[in-house]
Protein backbone atom coordinates (compact mmCIF):
# COMPACT_ATOMS: atom_id res chain seq x y z
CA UNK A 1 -2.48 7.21 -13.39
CA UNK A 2 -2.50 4.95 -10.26
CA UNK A 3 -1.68 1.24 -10.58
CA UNK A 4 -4.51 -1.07 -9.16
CA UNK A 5 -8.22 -0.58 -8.65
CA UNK A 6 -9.71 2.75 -8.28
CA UNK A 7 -11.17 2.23 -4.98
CA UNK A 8 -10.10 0.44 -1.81
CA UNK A 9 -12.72 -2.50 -1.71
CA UNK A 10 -11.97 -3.33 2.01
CA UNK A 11 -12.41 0.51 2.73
CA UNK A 12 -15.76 0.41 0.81
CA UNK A 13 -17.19 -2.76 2.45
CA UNK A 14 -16.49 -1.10 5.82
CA UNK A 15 -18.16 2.12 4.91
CA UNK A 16 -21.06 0.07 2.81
CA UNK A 17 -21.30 -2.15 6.36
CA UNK A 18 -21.55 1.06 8.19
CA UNK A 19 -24.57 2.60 6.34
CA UNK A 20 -26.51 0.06 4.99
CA UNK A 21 -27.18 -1.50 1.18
CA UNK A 22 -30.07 1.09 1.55
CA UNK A 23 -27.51 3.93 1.78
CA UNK A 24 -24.32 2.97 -0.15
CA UNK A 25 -26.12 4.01 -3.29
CA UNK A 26 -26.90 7.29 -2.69
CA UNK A 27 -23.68 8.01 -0.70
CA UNK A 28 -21.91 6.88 -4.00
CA UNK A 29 -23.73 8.98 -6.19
CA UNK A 30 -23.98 12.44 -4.49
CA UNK A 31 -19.70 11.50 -3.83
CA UNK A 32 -19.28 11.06 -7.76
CA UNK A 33 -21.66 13.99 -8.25
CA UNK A 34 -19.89 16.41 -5.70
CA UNK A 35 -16.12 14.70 -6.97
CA UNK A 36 -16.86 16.19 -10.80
CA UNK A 37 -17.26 19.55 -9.48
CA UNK A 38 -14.40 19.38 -7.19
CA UNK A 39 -12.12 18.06 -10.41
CA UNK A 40 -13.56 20.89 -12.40
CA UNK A 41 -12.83 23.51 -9.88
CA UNK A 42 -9.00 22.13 -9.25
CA UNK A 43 -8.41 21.84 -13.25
CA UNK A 44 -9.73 25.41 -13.35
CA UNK A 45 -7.80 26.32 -10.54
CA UNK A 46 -4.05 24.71 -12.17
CA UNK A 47 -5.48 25.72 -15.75
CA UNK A 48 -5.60 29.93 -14.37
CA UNK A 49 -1.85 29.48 -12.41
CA UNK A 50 -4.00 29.56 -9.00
CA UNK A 51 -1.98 26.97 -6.76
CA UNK A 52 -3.50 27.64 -3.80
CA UNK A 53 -6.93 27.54 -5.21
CA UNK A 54 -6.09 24.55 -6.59
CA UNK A 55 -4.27 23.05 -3.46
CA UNK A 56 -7.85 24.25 -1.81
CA UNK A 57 -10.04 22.60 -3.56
CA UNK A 58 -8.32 19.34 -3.87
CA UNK A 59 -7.87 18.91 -0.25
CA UNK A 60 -11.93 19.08 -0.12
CA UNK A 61 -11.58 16.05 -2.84
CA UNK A 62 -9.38 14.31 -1.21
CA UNK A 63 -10.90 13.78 2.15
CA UNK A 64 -13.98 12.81 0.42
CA UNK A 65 -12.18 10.15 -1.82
CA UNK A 66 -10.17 9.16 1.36
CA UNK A 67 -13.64 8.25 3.00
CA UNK A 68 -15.17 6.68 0.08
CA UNK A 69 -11.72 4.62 -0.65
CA UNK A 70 -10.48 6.04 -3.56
CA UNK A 71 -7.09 5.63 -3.01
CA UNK A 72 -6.13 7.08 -6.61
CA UNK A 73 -7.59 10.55 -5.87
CA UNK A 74 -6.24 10.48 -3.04
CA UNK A 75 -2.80 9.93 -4.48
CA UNK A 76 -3.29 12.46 -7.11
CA UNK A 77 -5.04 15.30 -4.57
CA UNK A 78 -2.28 15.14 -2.40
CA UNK A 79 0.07 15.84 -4.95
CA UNK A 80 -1.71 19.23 -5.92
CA UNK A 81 -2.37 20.15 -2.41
CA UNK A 82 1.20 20.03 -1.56
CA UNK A 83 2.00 22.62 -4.58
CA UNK A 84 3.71 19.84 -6.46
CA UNK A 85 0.87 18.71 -9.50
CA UNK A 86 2.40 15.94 -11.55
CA UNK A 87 1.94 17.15 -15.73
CA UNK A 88 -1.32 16.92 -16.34
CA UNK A 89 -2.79 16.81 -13.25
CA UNK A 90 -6.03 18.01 -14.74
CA UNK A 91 -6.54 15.56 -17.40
CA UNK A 92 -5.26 12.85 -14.93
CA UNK A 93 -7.71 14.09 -12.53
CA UNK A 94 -10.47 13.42 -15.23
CA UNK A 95 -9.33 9.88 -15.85
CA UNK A 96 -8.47 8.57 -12.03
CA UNK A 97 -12.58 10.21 -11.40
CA UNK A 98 -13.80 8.21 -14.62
CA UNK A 99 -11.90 5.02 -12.95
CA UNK A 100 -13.73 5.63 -9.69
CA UNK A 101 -17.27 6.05 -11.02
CA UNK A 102 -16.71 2.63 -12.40
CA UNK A 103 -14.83 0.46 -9.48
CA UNK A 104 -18.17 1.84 -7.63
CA UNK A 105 -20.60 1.29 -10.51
CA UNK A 106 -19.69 -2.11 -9.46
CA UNK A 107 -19.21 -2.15 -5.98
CA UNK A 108 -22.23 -0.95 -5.40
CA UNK A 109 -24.05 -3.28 -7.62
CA UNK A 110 -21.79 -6.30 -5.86
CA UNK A 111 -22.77 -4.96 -2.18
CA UNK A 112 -26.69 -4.35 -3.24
CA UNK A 113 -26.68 -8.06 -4.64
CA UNK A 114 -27.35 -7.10 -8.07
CA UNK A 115 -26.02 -9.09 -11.32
């Protein structure tokens, strides 16, 4: 798994600047929501042999973390879209996602001025 935080916080205040406190939210939740899919598909994908599948599906996931800051998938989606998954890619997938939900649990709570 990635050392460090889950998501970029300078990347995030940029993009939470961008859209509003109004927006940041929602953008986080429908990117968590769409990101589980996209993990499920690319563990599917490695778990049947289909590489390019795979290497499909986690390019989708990576741009999306890549806006959102979440410079672990990132890492970890480039590595299957170039054909080269580290072991476990899937399960590592699972975990980096589970990491991300929470750095922007937080984030978001820090950027909306909640406790």
């Amino acid at each position: 798994m990635p050392d460090g935080p889950a998501v970029d916080e300078a990347v995030f205040a940029n993009l939470a600047a961008d859209l509003g406190a109004g927006h940041i939210d929602e953008v986080s939740r429908v990117f968590l929501d769409n990101a589980s899919v996209a993990v499920d598909r690319v563990r599917a994908c490695l778990a049947s042999g289909d590489l390019s599948g795979a290497a499909r599906a986690a390019h989708g996931l990576k741009s999306a973390s890549g806006f959102m800051g979440a410079t672990g998938l990132v890492s970890l989606c480039a590595a299957v879209e170039a054909g080269a998954p580290p072991a476990g890619a899937g399960e590592l997938l699972t975990a980096e996602l589970v990491r991300t939900a929470g750095d922007l649990n937080l984030l978001v709570k820090r950027m909306c001025g909640a406790p």
